[in-house]
N, C-alpha and C. Protein backbone atom coordinates (compact mmCIF):
# COMPACT_ATOMS: atom_id res chain seq x y z
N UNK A 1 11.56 55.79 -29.25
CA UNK A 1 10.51 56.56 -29.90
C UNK A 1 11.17 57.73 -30.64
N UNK A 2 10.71 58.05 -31.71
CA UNK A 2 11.41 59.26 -32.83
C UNK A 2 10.66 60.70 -31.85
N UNK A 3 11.61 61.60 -32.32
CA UNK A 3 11.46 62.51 -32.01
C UNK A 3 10.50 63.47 -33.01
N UNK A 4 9.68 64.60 -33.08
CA UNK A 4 8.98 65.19 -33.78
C UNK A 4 10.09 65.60 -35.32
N UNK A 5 11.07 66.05 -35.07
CA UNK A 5 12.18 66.08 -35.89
C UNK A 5 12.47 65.37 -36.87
N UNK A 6 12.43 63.91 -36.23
CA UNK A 6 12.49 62.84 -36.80
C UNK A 6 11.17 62.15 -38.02
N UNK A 7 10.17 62.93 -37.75
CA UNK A 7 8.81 62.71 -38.03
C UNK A 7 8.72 63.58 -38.96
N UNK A 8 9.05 64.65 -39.21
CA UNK A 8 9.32 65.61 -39.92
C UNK A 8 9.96 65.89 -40.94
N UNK A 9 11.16 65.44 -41.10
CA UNK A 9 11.92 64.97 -42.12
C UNK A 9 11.97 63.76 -42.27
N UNK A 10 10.84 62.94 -42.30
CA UNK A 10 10.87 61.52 -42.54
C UNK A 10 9.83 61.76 -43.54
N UNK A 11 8.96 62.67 -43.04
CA UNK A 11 7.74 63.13 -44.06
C UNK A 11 8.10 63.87 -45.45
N UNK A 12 9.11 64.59 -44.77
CA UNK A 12 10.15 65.62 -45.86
C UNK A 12 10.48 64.74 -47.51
N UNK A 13 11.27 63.43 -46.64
CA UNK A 13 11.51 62.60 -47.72
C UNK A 13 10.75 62.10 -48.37
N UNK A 14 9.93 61.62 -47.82
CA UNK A 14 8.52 60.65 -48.33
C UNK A 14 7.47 61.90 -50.18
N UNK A 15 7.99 63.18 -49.39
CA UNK A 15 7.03 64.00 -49.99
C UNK A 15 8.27 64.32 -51.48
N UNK A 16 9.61 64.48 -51.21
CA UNK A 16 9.99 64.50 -52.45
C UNK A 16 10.09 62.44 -53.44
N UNK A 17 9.86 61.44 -52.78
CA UNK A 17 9.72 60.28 -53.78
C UNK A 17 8.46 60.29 -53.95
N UNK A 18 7.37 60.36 -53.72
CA UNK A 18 6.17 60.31 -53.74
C UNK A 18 5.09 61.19 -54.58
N UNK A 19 4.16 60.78 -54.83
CA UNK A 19 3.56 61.33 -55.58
C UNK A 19 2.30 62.38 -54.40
N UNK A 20 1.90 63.43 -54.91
CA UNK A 20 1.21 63.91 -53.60
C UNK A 20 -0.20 63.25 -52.99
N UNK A 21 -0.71 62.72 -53.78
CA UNK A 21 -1.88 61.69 -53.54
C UNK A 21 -1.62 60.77 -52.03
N UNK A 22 -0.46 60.28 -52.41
CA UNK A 22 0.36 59.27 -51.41
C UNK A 22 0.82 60.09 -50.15
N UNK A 23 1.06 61.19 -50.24
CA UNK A 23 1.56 61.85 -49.32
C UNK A 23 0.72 62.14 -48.02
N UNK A 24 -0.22 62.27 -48.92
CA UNK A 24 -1.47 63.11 -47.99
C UNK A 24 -2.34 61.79 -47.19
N UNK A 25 -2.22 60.96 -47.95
CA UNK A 25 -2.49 59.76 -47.15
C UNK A 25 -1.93 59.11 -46.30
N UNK A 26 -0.31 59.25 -46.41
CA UNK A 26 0.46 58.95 -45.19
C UNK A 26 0.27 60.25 -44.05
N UNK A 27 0.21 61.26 -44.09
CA UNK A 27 0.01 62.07 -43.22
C UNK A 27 -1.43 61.65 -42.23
N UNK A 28 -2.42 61.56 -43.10
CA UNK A 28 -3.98 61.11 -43.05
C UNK A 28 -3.24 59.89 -41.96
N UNK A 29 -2.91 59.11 -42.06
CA UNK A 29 -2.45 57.24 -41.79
C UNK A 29 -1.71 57.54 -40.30
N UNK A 30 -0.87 59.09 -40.47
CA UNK A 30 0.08 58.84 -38.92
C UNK A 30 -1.35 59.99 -37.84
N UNK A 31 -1.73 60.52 -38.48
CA UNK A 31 -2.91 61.34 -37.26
C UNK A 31 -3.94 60.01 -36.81
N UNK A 32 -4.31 59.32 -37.96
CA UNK A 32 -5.42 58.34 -37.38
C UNK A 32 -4.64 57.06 -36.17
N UNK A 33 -3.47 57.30 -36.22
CA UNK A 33 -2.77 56.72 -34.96
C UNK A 33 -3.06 57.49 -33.74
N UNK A 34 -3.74 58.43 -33.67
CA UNK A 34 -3.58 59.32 -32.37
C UNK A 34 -5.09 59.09 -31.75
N UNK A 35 -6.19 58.84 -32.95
CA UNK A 35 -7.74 58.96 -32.57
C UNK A 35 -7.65 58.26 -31.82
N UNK A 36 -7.54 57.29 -31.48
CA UNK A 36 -7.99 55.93 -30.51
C UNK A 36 -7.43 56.29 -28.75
N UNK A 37 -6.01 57.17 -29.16
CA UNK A 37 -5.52 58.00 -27.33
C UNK A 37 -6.15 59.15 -27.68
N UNK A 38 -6.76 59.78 -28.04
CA UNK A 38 -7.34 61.35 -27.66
C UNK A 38 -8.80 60.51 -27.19
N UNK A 39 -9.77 59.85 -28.06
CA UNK A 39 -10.84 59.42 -27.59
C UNK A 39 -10.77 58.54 -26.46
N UNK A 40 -10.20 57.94 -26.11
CA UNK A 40 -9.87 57.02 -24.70
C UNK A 40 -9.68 57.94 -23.90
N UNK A 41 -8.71 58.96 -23.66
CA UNK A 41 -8.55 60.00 -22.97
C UNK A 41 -9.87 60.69 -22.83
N UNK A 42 -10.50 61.19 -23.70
CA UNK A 42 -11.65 61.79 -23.41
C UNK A 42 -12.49 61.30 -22.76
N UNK A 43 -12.79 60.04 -23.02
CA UNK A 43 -13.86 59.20 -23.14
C UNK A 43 -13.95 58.95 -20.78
N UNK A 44 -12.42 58.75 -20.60
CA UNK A 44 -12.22 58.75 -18.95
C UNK A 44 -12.36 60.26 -18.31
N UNK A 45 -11.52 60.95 -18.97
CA UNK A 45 -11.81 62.29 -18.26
C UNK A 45 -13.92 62.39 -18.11
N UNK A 46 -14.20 62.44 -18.84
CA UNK A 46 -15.59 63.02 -18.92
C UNK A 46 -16.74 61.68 -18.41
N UNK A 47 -16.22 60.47 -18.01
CA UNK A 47 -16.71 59.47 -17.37
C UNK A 47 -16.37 59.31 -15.77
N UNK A 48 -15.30 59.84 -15.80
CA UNK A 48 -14.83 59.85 -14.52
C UNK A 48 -15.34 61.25 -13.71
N UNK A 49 -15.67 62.47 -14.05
CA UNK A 49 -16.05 63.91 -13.93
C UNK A 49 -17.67 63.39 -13.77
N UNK A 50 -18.37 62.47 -14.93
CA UNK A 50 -19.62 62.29 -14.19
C UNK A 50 -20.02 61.56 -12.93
N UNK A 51 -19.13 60.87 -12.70
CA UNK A 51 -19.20 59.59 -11.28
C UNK A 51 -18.82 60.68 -10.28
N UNK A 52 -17.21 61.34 -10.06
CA UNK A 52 -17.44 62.59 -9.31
C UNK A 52 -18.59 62.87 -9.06
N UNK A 53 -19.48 63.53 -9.77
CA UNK A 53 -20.64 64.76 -9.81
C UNK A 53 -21.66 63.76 -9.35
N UNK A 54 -21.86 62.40 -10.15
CA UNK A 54 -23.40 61.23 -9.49
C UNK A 54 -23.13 61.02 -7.53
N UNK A 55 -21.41 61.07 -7.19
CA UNK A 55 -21.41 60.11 -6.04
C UNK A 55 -21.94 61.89 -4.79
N UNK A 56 -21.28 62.74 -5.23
CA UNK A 56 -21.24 63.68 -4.51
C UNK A 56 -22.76 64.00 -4.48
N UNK A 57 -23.68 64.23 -5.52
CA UNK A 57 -24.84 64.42 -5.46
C UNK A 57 -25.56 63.55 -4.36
N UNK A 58 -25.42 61.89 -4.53
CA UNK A 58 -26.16 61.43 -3.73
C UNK A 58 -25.82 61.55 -2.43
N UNK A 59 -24.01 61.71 -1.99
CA UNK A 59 -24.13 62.09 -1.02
C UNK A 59 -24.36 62.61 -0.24
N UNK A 60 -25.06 64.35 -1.06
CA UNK A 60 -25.33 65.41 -0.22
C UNK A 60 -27.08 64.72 -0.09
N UNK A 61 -27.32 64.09 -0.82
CA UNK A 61 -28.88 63.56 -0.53
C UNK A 61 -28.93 62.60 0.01
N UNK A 62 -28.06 62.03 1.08
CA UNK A 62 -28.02 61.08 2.23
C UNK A 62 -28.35 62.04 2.80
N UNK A 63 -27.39 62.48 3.29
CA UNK A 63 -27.07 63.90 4.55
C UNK A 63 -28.24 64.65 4.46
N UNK A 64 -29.31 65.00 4.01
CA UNK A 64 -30.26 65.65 3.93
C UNK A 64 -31.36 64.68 4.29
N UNK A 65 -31.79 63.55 4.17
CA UNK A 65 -32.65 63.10 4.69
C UNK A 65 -32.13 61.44 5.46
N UNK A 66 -31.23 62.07 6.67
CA UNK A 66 -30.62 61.13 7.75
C UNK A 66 -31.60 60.31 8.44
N UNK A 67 -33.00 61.24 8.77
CA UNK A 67 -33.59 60.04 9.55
C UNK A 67 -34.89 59.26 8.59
N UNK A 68 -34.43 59.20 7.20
CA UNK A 68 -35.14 58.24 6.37
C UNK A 68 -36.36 56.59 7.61
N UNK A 69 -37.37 56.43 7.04
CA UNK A 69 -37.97 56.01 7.82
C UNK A 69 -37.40 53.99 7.50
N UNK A 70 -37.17 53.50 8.50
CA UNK A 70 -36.31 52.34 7.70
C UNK A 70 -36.68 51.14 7.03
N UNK A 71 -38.54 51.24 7.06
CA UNK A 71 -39.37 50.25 6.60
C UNK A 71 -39.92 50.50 5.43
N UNK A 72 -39.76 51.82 5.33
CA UNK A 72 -39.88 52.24 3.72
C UNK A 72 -38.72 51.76 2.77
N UNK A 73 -37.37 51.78 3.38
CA UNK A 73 -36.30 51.36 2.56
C UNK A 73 -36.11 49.91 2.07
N UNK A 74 -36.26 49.23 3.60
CA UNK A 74 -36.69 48.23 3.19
C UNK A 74 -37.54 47.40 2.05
N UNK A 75 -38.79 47.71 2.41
CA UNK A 75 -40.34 47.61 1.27
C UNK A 75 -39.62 47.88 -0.14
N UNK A 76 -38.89 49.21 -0.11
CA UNK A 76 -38.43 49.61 -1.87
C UNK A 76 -37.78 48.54 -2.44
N UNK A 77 -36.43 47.92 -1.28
CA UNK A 77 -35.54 46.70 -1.60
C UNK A 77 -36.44 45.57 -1.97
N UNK A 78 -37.27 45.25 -0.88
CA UNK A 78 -38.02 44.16 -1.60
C UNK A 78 -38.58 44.10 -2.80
N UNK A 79 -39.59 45.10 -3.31
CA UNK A 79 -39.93 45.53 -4.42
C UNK A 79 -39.18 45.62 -5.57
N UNK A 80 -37.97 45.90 -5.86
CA UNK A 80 -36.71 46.10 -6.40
C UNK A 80 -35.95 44.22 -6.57
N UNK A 81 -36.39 43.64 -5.31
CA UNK A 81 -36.38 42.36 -5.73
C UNK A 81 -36.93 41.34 -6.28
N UNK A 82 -38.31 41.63 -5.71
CA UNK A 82 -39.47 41.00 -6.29
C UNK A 82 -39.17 41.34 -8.02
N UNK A 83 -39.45 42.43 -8.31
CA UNK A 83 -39.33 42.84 -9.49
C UNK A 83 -38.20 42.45 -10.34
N UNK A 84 -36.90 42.17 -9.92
CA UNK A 84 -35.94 41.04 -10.58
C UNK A 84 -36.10 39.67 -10.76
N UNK A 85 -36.78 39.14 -9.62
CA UNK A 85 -37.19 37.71 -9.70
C UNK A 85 -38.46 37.47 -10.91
N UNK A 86 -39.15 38.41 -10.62
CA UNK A 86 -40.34 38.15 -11.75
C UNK A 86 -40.05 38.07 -13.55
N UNK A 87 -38.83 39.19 -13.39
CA UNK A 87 -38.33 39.46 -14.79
C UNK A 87 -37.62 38.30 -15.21
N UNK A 88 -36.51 37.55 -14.30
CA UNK A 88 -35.90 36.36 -14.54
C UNK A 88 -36.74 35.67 -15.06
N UNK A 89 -38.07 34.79 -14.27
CA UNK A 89 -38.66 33.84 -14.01
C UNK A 89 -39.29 34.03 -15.62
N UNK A 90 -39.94 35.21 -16.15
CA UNK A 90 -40.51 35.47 -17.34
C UNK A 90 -39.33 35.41 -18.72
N UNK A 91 -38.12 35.68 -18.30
CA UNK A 91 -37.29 35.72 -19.30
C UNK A 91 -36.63 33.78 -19.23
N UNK A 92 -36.93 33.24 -18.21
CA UNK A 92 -36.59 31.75 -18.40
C UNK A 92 -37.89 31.32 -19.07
N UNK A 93 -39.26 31.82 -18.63
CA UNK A 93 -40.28 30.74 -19.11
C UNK A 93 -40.11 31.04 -20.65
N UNK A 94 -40.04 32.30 -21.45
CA UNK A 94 -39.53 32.60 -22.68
C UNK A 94 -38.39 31.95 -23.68
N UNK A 95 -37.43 31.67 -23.19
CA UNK A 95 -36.57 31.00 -23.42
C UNK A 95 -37.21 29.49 -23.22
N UNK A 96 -37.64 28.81 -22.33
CA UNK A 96 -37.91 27.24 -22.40
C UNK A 96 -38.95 27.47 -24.01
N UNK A 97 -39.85 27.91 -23.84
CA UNK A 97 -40.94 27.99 -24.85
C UNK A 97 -40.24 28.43 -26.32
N UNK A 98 -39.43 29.23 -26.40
CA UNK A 98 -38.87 29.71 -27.50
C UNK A 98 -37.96 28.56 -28.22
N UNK A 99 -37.29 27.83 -27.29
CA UNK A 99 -36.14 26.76 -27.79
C UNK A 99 -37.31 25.40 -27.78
N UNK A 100 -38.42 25.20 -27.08
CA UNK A 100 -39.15 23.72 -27.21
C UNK A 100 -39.54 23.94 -28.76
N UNK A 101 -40.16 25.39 -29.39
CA UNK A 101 -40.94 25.82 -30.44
C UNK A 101 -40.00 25.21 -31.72
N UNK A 102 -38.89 25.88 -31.35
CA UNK A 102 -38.15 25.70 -32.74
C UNK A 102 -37.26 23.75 -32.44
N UNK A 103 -37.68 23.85 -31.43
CA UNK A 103 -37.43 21.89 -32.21
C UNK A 103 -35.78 21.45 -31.03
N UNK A 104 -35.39 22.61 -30.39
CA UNK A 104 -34.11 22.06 -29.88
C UNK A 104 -33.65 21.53 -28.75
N UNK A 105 -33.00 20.81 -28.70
CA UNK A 105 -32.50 19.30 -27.73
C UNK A 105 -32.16 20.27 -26.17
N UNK A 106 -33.38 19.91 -25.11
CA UNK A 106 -33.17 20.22 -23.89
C UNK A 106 -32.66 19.48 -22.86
N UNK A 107 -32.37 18.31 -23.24
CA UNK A 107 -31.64 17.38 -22.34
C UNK A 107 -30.19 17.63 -21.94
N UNK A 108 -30.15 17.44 -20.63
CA UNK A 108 -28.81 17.76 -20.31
C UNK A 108 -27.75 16.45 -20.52
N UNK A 109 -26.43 16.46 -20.90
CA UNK A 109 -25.79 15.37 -21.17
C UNK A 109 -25.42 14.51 -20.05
């Protein structure tokens, strides 16, 4: 890997053959090499800082209501399931009806 030095008077040269139009676009050309690691970088720091902050939150809201009643939790799970199964079942009957409408081959081979 070149050293900043190296980057520097590489630019040096470029700027006396070149016309300045060109110049400024190679400069433009070596920073837009960097967007993609500063935003990735960012993008974890500040994704990872919110999961921190979501897991710790809920944990202090376990610990605060320990003797949760356990048939209520239950009931929610079911509900939470029911409510997936229903959405499936509506997003398959949609799909059969949507693909019979437009004419296409449901047979399996």
């Amino acid at each position: 890997m070149h050293g900043s030095a190296d980057v520097f008077s590489f630019l040096i040269c470029i700027r006396q053959i070149t016309p300045p139009g060109q110049v400024i676009a190679l400069e433009i050309l070596n920073i837009m090499d960097w967007i993609p690691t500063v935003f990735v970088t960012f993008k974890v720091l500040v994704l990872g800082t919110g999961m921190f902050f979501a897991v710790k939150w809920h944990y202090d809201q376990g610990t605060k209501e320990k003797k949760r009643d356990k048939r209520a939790v239950l009931r929610a799970g079911g509900k939470v399931a029911a409510g997936f199964m229903l959405s499936l079942l509506g997003l398959g009957l949609v799909t059969f009806f949507l693909v019979r409408m437009l004419g296409m081959d449901l047979a399996f081979p």
